[in-house]
PDB file of N, CA and C in Angstrom:
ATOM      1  N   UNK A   1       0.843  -1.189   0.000  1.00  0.00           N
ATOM      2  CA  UNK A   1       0.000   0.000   0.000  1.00  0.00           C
ATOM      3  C   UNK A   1       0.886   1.249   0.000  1.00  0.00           C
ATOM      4  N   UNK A   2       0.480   2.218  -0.939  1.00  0.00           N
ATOM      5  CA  UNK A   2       1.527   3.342  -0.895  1.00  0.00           C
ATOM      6  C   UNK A   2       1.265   4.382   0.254  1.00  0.00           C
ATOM      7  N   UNK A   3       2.044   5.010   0.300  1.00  0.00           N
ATOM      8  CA  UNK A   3       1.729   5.797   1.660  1.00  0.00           C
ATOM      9  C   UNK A   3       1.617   7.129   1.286  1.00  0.00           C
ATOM     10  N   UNK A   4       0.635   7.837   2.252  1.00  0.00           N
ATOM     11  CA  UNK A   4       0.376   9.514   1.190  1.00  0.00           C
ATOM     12  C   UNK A   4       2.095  10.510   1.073  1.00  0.00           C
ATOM     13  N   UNK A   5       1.732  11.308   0.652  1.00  0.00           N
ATOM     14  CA  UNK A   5       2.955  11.947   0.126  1.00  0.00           C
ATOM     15  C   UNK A   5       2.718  13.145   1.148  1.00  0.00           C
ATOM     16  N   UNK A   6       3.528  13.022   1.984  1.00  0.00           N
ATOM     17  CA  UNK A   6       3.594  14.040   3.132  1.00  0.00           C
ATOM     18  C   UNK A   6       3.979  15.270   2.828  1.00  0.00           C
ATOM     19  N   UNK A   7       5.351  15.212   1.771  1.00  0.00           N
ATOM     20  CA  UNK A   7       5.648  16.392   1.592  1.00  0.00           C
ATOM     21  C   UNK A   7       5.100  17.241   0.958  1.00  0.00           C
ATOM     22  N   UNK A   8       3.939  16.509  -0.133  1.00  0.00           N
ATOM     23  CA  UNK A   8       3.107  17.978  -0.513  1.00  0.00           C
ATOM     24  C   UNK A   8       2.054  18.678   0.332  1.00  0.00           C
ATOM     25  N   UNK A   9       1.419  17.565   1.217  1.00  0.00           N
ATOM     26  CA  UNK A   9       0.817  18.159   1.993  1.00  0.00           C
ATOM     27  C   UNK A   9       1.841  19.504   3.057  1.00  0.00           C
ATOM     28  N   UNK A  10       2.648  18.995   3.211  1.00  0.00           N
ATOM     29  CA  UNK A  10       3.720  20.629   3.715  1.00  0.00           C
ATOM     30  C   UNK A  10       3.295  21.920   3.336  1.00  0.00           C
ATOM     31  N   UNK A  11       3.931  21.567   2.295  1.00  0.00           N
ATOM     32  CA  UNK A  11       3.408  23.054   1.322  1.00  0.00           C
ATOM     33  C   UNK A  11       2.496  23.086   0.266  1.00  0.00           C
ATOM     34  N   UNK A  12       1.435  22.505   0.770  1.00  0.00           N
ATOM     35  CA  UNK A  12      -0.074  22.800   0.333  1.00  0.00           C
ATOM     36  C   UNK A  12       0.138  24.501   0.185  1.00  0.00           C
ATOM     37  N   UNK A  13      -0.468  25.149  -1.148  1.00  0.00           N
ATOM     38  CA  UNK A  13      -0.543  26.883  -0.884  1.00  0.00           C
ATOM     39  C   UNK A  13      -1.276  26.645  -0.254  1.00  0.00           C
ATOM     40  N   UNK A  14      -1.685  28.325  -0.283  1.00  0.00           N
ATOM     41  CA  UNK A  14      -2.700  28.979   0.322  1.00  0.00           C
ATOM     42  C   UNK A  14      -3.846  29.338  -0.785  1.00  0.00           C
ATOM     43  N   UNK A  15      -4.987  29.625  -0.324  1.00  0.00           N
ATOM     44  CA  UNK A  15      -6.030  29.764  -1.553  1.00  0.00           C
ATOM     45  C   UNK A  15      -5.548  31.064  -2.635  1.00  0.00           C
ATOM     46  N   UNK A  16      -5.579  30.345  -4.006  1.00  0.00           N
ATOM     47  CA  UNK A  16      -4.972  31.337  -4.776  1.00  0.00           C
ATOM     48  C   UNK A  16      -5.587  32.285  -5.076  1.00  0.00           C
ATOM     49  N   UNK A  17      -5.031  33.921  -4.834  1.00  0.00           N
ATOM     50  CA  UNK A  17      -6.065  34.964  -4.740  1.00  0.00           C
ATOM     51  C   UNK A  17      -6.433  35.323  -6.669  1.00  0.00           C
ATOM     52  N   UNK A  18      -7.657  36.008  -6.233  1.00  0.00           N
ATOM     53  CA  UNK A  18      -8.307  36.252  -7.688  1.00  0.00           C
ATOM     54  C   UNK A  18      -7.345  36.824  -8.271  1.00  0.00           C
ATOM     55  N   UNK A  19      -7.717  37.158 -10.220  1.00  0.00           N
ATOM     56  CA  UNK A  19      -6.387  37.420 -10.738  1.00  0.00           C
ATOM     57  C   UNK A  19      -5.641  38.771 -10.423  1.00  0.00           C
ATOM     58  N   UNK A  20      -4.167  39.296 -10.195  1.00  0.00           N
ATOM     59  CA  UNK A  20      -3.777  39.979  -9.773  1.00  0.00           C
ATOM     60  C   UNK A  20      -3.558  40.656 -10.929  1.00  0.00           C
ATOM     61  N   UNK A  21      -3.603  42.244 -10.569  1.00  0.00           N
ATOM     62  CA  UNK A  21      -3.249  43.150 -11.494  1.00  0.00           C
ATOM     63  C   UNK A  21      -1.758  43.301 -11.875  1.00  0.00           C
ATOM     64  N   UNK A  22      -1.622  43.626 -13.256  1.00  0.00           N
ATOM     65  CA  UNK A  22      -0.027  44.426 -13.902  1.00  0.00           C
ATOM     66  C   UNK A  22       0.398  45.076 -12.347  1.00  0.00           C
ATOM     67  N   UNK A  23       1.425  45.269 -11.779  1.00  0.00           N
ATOM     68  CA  UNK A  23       2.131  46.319 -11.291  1.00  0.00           C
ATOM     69  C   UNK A  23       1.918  45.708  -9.694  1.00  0.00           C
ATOM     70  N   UNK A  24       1.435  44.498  -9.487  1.00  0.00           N
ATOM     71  CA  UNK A  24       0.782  44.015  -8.347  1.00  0.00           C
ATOM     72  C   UNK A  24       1.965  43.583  -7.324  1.00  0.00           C
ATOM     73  N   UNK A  25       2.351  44.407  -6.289  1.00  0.00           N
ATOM     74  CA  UNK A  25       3.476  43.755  -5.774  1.00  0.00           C
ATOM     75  C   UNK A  25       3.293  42.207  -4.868  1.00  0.00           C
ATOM     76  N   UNK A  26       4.359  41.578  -5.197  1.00  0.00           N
ATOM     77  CA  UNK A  26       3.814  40.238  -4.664  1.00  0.00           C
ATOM     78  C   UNK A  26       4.879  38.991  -3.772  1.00  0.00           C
ATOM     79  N   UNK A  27       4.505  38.596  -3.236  1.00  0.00           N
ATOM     80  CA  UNK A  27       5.120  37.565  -2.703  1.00  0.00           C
ATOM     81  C   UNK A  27       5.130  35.947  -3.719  1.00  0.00           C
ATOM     82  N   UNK A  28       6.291  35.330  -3.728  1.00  0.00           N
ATOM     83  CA  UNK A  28       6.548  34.401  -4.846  1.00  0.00           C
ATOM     84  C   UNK A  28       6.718  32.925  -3.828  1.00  0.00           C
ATOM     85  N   UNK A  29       6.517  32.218  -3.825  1.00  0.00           N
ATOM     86  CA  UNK A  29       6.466  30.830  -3.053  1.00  0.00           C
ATOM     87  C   UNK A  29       7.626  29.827  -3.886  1.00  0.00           C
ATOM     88  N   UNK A  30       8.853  29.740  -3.124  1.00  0.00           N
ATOM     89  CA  UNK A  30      10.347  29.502  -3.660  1.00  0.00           C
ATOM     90  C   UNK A  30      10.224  28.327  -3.263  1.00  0.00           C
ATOM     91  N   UNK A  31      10.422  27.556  -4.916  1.00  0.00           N
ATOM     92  CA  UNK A  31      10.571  26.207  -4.973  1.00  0.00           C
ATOM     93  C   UNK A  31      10.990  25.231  -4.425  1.00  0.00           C
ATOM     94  N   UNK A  32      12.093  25.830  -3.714  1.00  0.00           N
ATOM     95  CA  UNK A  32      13.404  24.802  -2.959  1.00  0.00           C
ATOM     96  C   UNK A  32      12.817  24.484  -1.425  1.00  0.00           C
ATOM     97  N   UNK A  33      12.338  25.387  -0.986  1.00  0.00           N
ATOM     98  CA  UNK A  33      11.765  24.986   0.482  1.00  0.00           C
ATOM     99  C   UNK A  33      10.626  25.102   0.796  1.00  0.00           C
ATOM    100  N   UNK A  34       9.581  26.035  -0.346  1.00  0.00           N
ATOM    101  CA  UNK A  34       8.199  26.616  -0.206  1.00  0.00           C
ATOM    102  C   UNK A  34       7.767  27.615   0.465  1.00  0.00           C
ATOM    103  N   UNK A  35       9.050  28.092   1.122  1.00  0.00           N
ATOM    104  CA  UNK A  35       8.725  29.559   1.438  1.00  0.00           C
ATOM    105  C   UNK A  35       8.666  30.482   1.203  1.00  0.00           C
ATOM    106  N   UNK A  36       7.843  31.688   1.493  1.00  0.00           N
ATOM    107  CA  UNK A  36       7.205  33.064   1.020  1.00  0.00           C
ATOM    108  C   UNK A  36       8.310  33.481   0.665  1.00  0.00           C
ATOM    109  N   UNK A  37       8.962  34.873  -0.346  1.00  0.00           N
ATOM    110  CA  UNK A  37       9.848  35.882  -0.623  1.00  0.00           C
ATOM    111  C   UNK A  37       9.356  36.939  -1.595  1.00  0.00           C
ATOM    112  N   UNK A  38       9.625  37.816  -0.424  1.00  0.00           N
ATOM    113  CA  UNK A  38       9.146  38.829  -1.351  1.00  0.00           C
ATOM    114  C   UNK A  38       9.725  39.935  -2.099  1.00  0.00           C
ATOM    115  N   UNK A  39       9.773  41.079  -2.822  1.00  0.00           N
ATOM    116  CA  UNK A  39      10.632  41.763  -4.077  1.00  0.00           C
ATOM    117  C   UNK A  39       9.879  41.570  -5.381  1.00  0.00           C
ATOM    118  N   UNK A  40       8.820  40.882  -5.683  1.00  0.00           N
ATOM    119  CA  UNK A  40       8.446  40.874  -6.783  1.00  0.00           C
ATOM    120  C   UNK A  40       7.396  42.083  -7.394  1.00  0.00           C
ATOM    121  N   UNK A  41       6.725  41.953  -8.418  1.00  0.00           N
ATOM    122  CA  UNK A  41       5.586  42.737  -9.239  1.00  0.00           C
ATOM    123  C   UNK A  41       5.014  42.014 -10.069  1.00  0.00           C
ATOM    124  N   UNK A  42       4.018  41.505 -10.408  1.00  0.00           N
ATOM    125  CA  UNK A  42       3.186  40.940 -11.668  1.00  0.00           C
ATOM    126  C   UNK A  42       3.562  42.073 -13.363  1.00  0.00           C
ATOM    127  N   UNK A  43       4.092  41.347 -13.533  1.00  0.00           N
ATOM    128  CA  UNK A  43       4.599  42.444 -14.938  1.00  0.00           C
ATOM    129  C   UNK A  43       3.457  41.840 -16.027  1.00  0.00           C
ATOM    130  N   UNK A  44       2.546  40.805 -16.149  1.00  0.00           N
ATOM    131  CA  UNK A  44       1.791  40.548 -17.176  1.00  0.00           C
ATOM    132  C   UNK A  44       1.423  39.134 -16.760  1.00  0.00           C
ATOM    133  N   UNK A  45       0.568  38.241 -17.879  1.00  0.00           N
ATOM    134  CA  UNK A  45       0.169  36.858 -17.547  1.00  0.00           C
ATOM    135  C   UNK A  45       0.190  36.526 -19.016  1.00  0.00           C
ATOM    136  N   UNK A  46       0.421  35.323 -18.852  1.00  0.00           N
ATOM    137  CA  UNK A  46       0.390  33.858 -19.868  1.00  0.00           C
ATOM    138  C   UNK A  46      -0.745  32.955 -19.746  1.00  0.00           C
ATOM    139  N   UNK A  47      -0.582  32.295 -20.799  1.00  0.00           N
ATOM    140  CA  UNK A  47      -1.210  31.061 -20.344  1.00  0.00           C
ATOM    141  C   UNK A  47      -1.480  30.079 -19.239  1.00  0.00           C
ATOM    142  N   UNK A  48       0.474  30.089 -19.296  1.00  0.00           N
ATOM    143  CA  UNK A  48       0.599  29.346 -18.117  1.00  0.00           C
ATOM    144  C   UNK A  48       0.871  29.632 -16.681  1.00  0.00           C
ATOM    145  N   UNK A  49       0.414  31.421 -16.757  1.00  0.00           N
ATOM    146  CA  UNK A  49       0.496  31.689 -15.106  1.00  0.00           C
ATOM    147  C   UNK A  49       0.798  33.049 -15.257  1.00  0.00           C
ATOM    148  N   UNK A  50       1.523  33.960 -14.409  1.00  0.00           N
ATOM    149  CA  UNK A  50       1.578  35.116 -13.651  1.00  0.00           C
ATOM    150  C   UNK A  50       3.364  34.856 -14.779  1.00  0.00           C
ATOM    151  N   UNK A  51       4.225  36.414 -14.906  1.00  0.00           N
ATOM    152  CA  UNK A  51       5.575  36.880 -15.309  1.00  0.00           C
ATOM    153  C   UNK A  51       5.228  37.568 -14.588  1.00  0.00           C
ATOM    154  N   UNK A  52       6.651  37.505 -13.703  1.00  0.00           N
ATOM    155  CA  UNK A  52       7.117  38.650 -12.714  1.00  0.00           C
ATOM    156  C   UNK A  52       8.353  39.839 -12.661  1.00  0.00           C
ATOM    157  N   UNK A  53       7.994  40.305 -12.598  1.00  0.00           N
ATOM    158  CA  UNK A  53       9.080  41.183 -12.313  1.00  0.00           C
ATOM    159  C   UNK A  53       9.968  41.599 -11.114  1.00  0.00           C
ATOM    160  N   UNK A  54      11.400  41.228 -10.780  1.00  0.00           N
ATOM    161  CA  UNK A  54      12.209  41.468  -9.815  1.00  0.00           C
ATOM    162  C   UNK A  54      12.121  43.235  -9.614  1.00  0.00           C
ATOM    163  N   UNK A  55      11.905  43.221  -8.705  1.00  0.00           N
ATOM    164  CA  UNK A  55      11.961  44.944  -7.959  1.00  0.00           C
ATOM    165  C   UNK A  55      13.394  45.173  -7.882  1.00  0.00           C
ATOM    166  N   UNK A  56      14.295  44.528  -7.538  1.00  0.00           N
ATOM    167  CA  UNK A  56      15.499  44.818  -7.107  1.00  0.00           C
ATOM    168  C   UNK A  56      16.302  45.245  -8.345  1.00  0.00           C
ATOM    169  N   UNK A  57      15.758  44.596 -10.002  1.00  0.00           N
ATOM    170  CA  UNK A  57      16.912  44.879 -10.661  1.00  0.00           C
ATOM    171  C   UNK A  57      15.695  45.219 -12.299  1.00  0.00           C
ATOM    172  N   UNK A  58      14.484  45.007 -12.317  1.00  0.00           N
ATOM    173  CA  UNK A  58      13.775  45.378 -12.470  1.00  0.00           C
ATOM    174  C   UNK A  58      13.702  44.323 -14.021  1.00  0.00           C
ATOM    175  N   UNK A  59      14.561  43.099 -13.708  1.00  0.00           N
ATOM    176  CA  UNK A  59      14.360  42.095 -14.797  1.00  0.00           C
ATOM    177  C   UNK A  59      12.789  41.293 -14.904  1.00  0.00           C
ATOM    178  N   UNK A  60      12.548  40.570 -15.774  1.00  0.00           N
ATOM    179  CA  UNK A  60      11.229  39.702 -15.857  1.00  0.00           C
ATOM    180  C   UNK A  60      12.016  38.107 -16.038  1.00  0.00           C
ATOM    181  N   UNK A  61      11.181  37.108 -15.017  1.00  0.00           N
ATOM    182  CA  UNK A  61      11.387  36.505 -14.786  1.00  0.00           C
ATOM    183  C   UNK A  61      11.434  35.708 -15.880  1.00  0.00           C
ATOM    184  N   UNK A  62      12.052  34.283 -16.206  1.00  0.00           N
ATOM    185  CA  UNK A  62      12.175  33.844 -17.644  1.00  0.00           C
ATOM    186  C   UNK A  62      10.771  32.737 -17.473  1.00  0.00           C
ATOM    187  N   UNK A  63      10.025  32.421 -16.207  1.00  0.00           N
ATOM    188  CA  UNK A  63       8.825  31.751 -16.793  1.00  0.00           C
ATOM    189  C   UNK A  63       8.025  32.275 -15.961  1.00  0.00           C
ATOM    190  N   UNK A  64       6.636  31.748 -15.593  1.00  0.00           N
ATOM    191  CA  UNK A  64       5.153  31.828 -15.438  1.00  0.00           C
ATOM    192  C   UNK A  64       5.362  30.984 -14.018  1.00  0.00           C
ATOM    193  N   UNK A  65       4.308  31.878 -12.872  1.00  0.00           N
ATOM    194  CA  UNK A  65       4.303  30.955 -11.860  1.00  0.00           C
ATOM    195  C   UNK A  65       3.115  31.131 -12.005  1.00  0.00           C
ATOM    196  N   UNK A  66       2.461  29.873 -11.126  1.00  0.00           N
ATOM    197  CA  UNK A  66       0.505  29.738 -11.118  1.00  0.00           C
ATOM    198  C   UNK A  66       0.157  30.651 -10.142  1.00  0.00           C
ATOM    199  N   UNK A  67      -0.849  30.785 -10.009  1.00  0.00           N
ATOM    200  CA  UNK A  67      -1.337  31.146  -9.192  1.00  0.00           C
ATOM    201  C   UNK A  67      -1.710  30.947  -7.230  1.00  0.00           C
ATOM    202  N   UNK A  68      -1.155  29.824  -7.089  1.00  0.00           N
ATOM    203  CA  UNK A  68      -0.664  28.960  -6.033  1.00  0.00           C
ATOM    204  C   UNK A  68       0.455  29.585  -5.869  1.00  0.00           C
ATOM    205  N   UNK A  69       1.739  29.926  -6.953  1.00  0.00           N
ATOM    206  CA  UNK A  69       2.439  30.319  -6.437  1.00  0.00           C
ATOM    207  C   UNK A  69       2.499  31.795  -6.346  1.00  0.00           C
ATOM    208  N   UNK A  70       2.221  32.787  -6.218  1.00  0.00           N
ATOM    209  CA  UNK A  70       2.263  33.850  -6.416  1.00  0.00           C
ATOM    210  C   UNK A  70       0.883  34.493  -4.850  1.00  0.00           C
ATOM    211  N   UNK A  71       1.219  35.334  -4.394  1.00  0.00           N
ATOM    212  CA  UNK A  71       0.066  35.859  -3.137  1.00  0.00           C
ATOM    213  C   UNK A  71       0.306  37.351  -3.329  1.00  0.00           C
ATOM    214  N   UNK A  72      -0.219  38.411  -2.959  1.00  0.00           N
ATOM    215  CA  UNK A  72      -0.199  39.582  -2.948  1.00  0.00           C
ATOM    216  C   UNK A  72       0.626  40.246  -1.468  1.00  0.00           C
ATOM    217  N   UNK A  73       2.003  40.916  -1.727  1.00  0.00           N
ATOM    218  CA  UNK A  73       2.600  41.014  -0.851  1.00  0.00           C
ATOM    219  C   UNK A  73       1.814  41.772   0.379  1.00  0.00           C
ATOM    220  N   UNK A  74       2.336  40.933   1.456  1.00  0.00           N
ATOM    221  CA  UNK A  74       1.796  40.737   2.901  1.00  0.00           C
ATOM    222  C   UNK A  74       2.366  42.016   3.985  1.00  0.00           C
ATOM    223  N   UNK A  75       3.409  42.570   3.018  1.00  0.00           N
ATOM    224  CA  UNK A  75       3.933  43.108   4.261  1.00  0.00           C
ATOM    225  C   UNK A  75       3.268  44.491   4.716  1.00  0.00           C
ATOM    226  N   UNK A  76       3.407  45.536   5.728  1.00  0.00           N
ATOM    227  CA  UNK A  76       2.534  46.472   6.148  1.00  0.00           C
ATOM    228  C   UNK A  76       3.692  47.405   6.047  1.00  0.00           C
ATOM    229  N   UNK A  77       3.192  48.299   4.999  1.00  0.00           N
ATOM    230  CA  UNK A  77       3.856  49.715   4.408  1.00  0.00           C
ATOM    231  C   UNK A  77       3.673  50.784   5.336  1.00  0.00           C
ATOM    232  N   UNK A  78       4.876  51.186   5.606  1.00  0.00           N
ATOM    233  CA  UNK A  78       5.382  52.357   6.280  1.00  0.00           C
ATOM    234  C   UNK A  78       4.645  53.214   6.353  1.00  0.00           C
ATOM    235  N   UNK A  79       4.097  53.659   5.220  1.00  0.00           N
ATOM    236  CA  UNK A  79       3.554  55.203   4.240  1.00  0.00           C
ATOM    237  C   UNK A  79       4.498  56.650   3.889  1.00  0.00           C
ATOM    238  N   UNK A  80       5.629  55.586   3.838  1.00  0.00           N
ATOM    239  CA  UNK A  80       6.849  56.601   3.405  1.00  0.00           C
ATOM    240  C   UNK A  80       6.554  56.494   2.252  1.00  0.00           C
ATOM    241  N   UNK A  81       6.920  58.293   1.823  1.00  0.00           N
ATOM    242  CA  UNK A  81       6.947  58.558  -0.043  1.00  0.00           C
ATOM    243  C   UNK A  81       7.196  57.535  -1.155  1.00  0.00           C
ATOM    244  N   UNK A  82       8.363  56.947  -0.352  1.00  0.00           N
ATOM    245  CA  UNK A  82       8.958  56.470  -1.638  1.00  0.00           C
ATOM    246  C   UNK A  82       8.670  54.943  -1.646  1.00  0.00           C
ATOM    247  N   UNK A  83       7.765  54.071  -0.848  1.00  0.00           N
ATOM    248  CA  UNK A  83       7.025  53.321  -0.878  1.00  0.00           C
ATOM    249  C   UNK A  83       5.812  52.755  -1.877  1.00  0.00           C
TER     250      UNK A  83
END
């Protein structure tokens, strides 16, 4: 008898939010361990998911994450200008 697969249950997402807008800053769910990181932007969509854009250097990512992976960044803004 096979036994369930624990590790996806781990990092089950979170419910994937409705579709996010161009310019949408966001949190990205990193493959290697499944944890949150954030720095991104929704720069457009595909077929196969969400293109992002790095904030830090202002490149586009070379593929599509789903929607599972992608959440609308979480963090709580200062309300400094340049925010």
């Amino acid at each position: 008898m096979a036994q369930p697969n624990t590790m996806a249950r781990e990092f089950e997402p979170d419910m994937a939010e409705p579709d996010l807008e161009t310019g949408t800053r966001v949190e990205v769910r990193r493959r290697f361990d499944g944890s949150w990181t954030r720095g991104f932007e929704i720069a457009g969509t595909t077929e196969d998911g969400y293109l992002l854009r790095r904030l830090s250097d202002g490149s586009v990512l070379p593929v599509a994450f789903s929607a599972e992976e992608v959440r609308r960044d979480r963090r709580r803004r200062q309300g400094f200008w340049w925010q």
